[in-house]
Structures are given as structure tokens and as C-alpha cells.
Protein backbone atom coordinates (compact mmCIF):
# COMPACT_ATOMS: atom_id res chain seq x y z
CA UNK A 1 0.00 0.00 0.00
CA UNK A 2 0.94 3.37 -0.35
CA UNK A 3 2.22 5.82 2.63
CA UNK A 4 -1.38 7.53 2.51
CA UNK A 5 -3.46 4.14 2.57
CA UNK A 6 -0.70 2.90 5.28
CA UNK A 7 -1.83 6.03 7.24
CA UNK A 8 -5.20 5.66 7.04
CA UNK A 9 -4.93 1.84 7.97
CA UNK A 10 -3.29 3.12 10.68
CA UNK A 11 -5.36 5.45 11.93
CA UNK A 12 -8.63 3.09 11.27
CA UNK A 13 -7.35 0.80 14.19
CA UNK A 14 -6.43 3.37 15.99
CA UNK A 15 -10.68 3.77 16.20
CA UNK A 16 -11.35 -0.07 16.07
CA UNK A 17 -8.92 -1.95 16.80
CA UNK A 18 -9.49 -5.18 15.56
CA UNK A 19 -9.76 -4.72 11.67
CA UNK A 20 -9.02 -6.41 8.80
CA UNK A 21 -7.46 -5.59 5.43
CA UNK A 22 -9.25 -2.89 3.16
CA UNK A 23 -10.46 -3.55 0.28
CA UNK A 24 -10.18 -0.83 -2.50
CA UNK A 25 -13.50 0.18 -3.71
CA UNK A 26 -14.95 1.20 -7.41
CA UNK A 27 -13.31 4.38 -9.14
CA UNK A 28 -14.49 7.49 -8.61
CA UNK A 29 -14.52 10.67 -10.16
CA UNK A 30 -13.64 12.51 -7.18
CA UNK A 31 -10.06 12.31 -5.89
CA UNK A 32 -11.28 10.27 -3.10
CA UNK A 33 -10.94 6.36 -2.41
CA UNK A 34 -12.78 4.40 -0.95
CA UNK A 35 -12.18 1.04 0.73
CA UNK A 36 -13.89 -1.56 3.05
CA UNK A 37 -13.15 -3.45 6.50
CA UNK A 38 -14.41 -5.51 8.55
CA UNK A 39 -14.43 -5.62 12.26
CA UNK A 40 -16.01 -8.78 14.23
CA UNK A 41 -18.74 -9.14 11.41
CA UNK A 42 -19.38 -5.68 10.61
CA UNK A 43 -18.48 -3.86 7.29
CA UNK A 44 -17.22 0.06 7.79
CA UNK A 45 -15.94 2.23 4.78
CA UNK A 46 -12.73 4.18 5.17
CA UNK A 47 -12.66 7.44 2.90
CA UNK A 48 -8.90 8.73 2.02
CA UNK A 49 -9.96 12.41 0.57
CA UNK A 50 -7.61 15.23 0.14
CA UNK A 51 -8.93 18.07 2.32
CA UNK A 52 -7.31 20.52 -0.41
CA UNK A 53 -9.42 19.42 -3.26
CA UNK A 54 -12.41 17.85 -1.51
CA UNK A 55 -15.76 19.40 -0.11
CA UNK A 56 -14.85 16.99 3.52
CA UNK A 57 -16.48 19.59 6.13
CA UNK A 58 -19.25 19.76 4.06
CA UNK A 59 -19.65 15.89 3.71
CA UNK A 60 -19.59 15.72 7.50
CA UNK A 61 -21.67 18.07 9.08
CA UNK A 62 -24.31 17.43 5.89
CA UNK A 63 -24.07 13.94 6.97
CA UNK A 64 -25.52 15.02 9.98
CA UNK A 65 -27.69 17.55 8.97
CA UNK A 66 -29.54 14.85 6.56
CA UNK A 67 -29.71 12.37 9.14
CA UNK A 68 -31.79 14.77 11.41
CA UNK A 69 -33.66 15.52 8.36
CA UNK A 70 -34.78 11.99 7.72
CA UNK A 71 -32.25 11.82 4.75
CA UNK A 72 -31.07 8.15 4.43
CA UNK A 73 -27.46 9.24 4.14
CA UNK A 74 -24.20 7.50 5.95
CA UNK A 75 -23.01 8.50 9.24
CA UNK A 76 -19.58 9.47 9.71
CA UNK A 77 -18.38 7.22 12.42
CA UNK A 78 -15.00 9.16 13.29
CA UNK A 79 -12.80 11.51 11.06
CA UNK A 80 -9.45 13.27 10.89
CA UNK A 81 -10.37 16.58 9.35
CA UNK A 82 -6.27 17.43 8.86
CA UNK A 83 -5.42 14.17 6.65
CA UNK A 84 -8.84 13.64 5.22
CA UNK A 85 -9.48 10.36 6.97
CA UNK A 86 -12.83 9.01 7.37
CA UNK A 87 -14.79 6.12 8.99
CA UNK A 88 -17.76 5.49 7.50
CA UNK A 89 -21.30 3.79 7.88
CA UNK A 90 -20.96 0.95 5.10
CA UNK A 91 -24.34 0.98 2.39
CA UNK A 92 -22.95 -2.39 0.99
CA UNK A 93 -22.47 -3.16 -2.69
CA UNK A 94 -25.69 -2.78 -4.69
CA UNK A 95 -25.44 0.65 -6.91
CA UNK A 96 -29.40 1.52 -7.87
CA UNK A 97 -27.23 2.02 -11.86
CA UNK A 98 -25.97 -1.66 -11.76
CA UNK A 99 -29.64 -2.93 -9.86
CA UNK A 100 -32.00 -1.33 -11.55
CA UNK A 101 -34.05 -3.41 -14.44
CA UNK A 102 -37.41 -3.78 -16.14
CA UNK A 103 -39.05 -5.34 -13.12
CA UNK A 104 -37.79 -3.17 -10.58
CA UNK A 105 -37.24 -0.31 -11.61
CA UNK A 106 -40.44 1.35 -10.83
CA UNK A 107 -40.10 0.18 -7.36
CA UNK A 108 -36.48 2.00 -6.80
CA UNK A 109 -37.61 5.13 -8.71
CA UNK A 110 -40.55 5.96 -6.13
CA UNK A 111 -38.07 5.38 -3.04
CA UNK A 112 -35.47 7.72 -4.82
CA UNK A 113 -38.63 9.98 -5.35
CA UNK A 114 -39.34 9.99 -1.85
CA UNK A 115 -35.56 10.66 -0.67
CA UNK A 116 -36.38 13.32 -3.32
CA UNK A 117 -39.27 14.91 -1.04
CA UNK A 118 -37.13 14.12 2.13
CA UNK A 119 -34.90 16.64 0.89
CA UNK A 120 -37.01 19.06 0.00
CA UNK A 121 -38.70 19.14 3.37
CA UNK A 122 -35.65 19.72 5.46
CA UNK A 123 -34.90 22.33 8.06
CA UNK A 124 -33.36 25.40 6.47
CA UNK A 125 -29.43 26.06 6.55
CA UNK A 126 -27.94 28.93 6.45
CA UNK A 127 -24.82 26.81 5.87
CA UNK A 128 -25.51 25.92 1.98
CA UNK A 129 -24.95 27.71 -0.27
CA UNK A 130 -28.07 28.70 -3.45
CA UNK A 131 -27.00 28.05 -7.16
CA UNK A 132 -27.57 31.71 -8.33
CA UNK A 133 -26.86 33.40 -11.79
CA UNK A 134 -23.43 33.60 -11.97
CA UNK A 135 -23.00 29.84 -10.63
CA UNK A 136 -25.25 28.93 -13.17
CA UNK A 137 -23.79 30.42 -16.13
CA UNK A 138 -20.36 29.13 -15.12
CA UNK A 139 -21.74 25.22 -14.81
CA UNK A 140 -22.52 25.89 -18.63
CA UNK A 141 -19.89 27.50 -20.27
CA UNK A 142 -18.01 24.23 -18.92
CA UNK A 143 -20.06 23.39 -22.00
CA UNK A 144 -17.60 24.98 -24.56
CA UNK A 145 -14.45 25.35 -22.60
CA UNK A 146 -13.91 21.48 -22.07
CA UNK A 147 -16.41 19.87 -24.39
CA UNK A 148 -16.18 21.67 -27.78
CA UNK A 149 -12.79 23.52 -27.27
CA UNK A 150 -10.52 21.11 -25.64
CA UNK A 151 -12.00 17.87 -25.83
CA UNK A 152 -13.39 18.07 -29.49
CA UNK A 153 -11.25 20.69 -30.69
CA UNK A 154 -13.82 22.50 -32.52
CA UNK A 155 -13.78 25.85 -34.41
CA UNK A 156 -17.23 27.94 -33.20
CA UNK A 157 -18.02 30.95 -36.00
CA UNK A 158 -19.28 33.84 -34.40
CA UNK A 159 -22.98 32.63 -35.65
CA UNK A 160 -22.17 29.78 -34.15
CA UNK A 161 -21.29 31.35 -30.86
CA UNK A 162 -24.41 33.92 -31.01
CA UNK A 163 -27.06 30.82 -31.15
CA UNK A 164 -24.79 29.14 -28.50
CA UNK A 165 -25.19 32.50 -26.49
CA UNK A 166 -28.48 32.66 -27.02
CA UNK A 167 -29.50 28.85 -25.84
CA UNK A 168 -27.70 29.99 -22.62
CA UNK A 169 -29.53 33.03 -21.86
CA UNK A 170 -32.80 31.46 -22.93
CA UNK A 171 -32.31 28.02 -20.32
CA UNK A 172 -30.70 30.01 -17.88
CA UNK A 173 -33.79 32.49 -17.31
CA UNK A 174 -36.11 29.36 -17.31
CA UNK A 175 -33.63 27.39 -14.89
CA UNK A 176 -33.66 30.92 -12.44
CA UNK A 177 -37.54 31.30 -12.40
CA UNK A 178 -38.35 27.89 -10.89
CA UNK A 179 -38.75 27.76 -7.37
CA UNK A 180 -35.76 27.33 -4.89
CA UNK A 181 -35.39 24.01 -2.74
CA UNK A 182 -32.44 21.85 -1.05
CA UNK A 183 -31.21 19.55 -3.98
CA UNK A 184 -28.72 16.75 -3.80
CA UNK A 185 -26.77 18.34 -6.61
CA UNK A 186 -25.83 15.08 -8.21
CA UNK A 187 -28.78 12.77 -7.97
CA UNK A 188 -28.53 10.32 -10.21
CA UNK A 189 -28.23 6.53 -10.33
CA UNK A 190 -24.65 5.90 -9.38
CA UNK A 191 -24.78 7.84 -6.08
CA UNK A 192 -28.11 5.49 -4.99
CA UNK A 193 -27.86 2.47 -3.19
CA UNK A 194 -30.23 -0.36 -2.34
CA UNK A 195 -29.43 -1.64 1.26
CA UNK A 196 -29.71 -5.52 2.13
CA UNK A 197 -32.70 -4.37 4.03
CA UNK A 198 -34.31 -3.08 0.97
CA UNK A 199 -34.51 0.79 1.55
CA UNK A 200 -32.32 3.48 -0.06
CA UNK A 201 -28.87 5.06 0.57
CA UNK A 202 -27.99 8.28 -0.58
CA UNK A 203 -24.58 9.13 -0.94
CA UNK A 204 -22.01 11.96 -2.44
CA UNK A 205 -24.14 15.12 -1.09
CA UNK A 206 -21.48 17.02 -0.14
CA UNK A 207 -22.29 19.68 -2.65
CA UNK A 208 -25.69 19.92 -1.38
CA UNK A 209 -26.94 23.29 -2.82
CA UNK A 210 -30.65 25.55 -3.13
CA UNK A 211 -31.65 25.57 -6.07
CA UNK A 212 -34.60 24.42 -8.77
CA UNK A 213 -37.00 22.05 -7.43
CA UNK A 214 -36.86 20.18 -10.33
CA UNK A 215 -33.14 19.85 -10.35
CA UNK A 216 -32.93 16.47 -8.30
CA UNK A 217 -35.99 14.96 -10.10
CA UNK A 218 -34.54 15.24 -13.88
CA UNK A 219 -30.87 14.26 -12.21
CA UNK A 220 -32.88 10.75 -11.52
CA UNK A 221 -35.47 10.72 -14.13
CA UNK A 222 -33.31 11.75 -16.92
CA UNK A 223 -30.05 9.50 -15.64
CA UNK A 224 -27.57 9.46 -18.61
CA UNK A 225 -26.79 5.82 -17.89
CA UNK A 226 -30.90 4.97 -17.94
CA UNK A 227 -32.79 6.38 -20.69
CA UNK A 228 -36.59 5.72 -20.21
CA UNK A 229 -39.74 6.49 -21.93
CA UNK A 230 -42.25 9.77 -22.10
CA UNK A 231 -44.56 7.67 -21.01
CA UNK A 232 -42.80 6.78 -17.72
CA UNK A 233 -40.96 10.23 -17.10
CA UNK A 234 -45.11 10.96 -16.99
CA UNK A 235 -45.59 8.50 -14.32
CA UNK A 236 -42.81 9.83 -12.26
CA UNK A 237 -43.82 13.42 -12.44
CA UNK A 238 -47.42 12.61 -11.38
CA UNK A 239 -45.88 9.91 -8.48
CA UNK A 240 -43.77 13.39 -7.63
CA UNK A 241 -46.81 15.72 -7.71
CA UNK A 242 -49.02 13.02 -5.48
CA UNK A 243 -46.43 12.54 -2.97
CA UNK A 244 -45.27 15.96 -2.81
CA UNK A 245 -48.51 16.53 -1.89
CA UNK A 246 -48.92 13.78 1.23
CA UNK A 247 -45.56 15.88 2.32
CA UNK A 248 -47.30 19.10 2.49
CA UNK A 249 -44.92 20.35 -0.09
CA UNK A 250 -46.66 22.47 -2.77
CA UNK A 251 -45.88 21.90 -6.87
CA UNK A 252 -47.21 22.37 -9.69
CA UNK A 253 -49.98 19.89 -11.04
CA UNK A 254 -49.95 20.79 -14.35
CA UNK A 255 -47.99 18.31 -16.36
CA UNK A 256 -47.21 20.28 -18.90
CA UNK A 257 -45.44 22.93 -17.22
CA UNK A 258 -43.96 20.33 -14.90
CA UNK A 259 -42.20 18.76 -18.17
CA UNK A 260 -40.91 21.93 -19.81
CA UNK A 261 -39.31 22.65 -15.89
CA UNK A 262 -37.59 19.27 -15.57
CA UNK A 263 -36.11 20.36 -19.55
CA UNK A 264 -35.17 23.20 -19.23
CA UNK A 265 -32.90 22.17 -15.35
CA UNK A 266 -32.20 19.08 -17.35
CA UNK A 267 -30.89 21.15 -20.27
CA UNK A 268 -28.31 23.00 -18.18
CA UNK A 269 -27.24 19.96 -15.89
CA UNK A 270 -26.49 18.42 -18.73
CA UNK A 271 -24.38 21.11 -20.68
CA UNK A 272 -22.31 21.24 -17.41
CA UNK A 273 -21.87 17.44 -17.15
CA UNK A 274 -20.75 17.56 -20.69
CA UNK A 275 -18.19 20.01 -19.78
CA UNK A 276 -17.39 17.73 -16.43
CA UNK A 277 -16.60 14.74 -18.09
CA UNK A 278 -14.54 15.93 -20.53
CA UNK A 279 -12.82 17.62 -18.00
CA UNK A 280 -12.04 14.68 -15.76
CA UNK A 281 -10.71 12.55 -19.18
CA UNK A 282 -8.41 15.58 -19.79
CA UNK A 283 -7.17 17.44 -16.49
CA UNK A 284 -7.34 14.77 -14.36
CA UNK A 285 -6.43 12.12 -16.10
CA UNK A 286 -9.73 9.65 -15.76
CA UNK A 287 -11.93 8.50 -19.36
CA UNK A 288 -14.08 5.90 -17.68
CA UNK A 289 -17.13 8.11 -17.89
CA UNK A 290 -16.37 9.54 -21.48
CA UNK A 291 -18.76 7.07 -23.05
CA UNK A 292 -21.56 8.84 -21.17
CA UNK A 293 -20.92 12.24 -23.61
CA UNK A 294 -23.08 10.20 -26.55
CA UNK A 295 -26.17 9.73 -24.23
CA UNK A 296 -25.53 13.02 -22.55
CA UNK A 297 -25.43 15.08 -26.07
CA UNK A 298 -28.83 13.01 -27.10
CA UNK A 299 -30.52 14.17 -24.52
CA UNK A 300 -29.63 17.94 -25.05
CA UNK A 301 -30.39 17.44 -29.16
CA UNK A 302 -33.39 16.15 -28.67
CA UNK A 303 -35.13 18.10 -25.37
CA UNK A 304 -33.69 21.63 -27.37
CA UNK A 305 -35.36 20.95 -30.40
CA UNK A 306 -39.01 20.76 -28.56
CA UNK A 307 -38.68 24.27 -28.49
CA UNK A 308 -38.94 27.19 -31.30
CA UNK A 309 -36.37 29.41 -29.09
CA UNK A 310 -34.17 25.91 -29.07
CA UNK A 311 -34.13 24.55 -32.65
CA UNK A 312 -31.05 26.41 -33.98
CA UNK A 313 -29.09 24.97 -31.11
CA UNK A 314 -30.65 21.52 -31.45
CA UNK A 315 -29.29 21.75 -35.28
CA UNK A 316 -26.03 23.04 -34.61
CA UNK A 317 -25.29 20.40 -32.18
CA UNK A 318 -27.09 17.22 -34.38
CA UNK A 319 -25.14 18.29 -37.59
CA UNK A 320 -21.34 19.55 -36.38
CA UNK A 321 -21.16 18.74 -32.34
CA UNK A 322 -22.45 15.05 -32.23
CA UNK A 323 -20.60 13.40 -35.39
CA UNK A 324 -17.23 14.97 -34.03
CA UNK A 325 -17.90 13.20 -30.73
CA UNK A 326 -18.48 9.88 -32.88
CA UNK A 327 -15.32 10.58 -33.94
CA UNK A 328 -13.47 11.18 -31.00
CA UNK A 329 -15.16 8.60 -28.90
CA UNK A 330 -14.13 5.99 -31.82
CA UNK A 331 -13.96 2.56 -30.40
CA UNK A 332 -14.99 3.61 -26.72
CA UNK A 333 -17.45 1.42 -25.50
CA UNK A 334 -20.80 2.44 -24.72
């Protein structure tokens, strides 16, 4: 093992002492690792995360803001805020993205769903922070910087660049109008996981964040790894609406509306995770989530061109942006 991972061994049985080896857990595309132990018949996780690059403050005190809240998050166990050590309640194995299936998958939608609503009926904190314009605008120009600059290496004309300009202003005042909540951030199918005893487990809200109430819905409903129907994104939205409702939390009914707010957060979500990914293949060195730019793109061609305001972009992307990431993605694997 390395130094670090000798450290953090170290300091693990310095909390329990009898443990056994760790176990090095799936890639992530954080700087953080992950690995398991055991002690007398009981799994823990042990997180090595550099305090310099890594929200850890925020991951512990949320930890324990959510549980209060009724959030089913892990509990931090013991940590050493200096060398980013942490001991950490162990969610097992079973990833909702690897889990879910025909059969089931209606079933582990409506719990996410209702983690969803747990969320969204917390205590306010001053603490977090709210997505605001400028945040906003930023998470989408990660859009061109990374995606069609350096990953692609595309040339944008300046027509090119007004319609892009003008898809951001136009998603950006729809994304801003919607009403403010506590969102996950990143809820989507990797960070969910079904526990032995059936329920849900949240995990990787450290950037917990107000913003659009919609935000954490489309992150799930809309998964890049999970593409489902109109017909069931329906079915959510009106499970959403009816148990929003049992919560005391007030949305809108109206389908309609409901479905052009989950496209138009879903629109710049993913513009910034396009921008992310490509990002983490070429600052930091990590291309395991690169063949999640194809589904990612489809799902900003297609939701853009249901609208007038929309249909340039949705054309500019379909006939120059998406067969230059065929291209570059070449033999990648879907």
C-alpha cells in the first residue's frame, strides 16, 4: 500500500482496533478512495480524501444535517479533518445504476422519489450555499471550454457562438424562475444504493446546494446511464406531484409545465456534465465516464429541439457537435 493508505490503515485501528485488510473500492470521479473493513462481522468504509481538493467539512456536518432531516445518508463514524481520513457507515455493494431493471425499476424510482421529497422538506441552513446566476452560467460554459474547445477541438463561428449564447440566456432564465429548494446536486443513479434491508442510501451530497426544485428529479429521471420512456418520465412526475402533496410540499400539477421545468434544469445539468466529463478525461487524467458524452449530447439534441427558441441549437449540435464526438469517442465502449 501506499504511505497515505498505510496512514489511514493506521489510523482506522487506531478507532477499532481489531480490523481487517481494506479492500479498494470502485473508481471514482472525485479524488477520493474508498475502501472496506471488517471488524467482528461488521463492514465500515474508510474514505482517504484530500482536504485541499475535496468538499470533507461539508460531507460531514451534511451527513448530519440529513440524518436529522430523515435523509437516508451515511453517518460518519469518526474523522481526521487534517489528513482527510474518514470512517464510514458501510451501504454495501448494490449501486441503484448496476440494480435497476425492467421489473424493478419502478419500485427504486418511487423510493429515490421519496428521498427526493425528504430533501425538500428539510430544516433550512444557512450553511448551503443557493446556485444563483453567476454559478449557473459558469456550470454551462463548462459546456464549450472542455467539451467543444478542448476535448473536441472544434472551431465555433461567431454565428455559431451567437445561437450558443443565445441557448444559454434562454435556459438560464427558465432554470432561475423555478422555485428554490435543497437539492442533492448530483442525484442520479450511481450515487443510490439499495441496502440488504431493501430501503435506499444516498450518498455523495457534499455539494448539497438551493436551487430548482426540479433539479434532483430530472438528475434521476433523466439518468444518462438509464434512458426511459415519455410515457414513464409521466408516471414519475405525477408519483412526484401526489407525494409531494402527502408531504405538504406544494408543486405544480400541471404536467405540462412540470415537463418543460424538468427540460429546461435538465438542459443546463447536462451542458455542465458535458463540460465535467470531458474535464475529468483531460485534467485529471480519468476517461471511464467519457462514453456517457453520446447519451448526454442526445438528450440535449433532442429536449432543445421541442422548443422554437431551441431549434437552432438543437441543429447546430445534431449536424457539427455530435458526429465529431463519434469521432473522437471511436472505439470507446458504450
Amino acid at each position: 500500500m501506499l504511505n497515505l493508505e498505510d496512514n489511514l490503515y493506521t489510523w482506522a485501528k487506531s478507532q477499532i482496533a481489531d480490523l481487517g485488510p481494506m479492500e479498494l473500492l470502485r473508481e471514482q470521479a472525485s479524488s477520493r478512495k474508498y475502501y472496506r473493513v471488517n471488524s467482528k462481522g461488521k463492514s465500515f468504509i474508510l474514505a482517504l480524501s484530500d482536504p485541499q481538493k475535496e468538499l470533507n467539512d461539508e460531507f460531514i456536518k451534511y451527513s448530519e444535517f440529513l440524518i436529522k432531516n430523515n435523509v437516508s445518508v451515511p453517518r460518519v463514524e469518526a474523522f481526521d479533518a487534517e489528513n482527510g481520513f474518514m470512517l464510514i457507515e458501510d451501504f454495501g455493494d448494490k449501486v441503484f445504476l448496476d440494480e435497476v431493471n425492467s421489473s424493478n425499476r419502478k419500485n427504486l424510482y418511487l423510493l429515490a422519489i421519496d428521498q427526493i421529497i425528504k430533501l425538500q422538506s428539510a430544516d433550512a441552513n444557512d450553511d448551503i450555499n443557493e446556485l444563483n446566476e453567476i454559478s449557473v452560467k459558469e456550470q454551462m460554459k463548462l459546456f464549450e471550454e472542455w467539451f467543444l474547445f478542448d476535448y473536441l477541438k472544434l472551431e465555433i463561428h461567431s454565428l455559431e457562438k451567437d445561437i450558443i449564447d443565445d441557448a444559454y440566456i434562454f435556459i438560464l432564465n427558465k432554470f432561475l424562475d423555478q422555485k428554490r429548494t435543497l437539492c442533492h446536486f448530483d442525484f442520479e443513479l450511481r450515487n443510490l444504493m439499495l441496502r440488504e434491508d431493501g430501503t435506499i442510501g444516498v450518498l455523495d451530497f457534499q455539494d448539497l446546494i438551493y436551487g430548482p426544485f426540479t433539479l434532483d428529479l430530472v438528475s434521476l429521471i433523466k439518468d444518462i446511464d438509464n434512458p426511459i420512456s415519455d410515457k414513464e418520465i409521466e408516471y414519475y412526475l405525477e408519483a412526484y406531484v401526489s407525494l409531494s402533496n402527502e408531504a405538504g410540499i406544494t408543486v405544480k400539477e400541471d404536467l405540462i409545465s412540470l415537463n418543460e421545468d424538468l427540460d429546461f434544469v435538465g438542459l443546463q445539468r447536462q451542458l455542465r456534465i458535458l463540460g465535467t466529463l470531458a474535464r475529468l478525461h483531460i485534467r485529471d487524467g480519468k476517461s471511464f465516464r467519457l462514453p456517457d458524452l453520446k447519451q448526454t449530447l442526445i438528450y440535449v439534441i433532442e429536449t432543445s429541439n421541442k422548443y422554437d427558441e431551441l431549434k437552432e441549437f438543437s441543429q447546430l449540435l445534431k449536424s457539427k457537435v455530435q458526429p465529431a464526438l463519434e469521432e473522437n469517442l471511436g472505439g470507446i465502449n458504450d
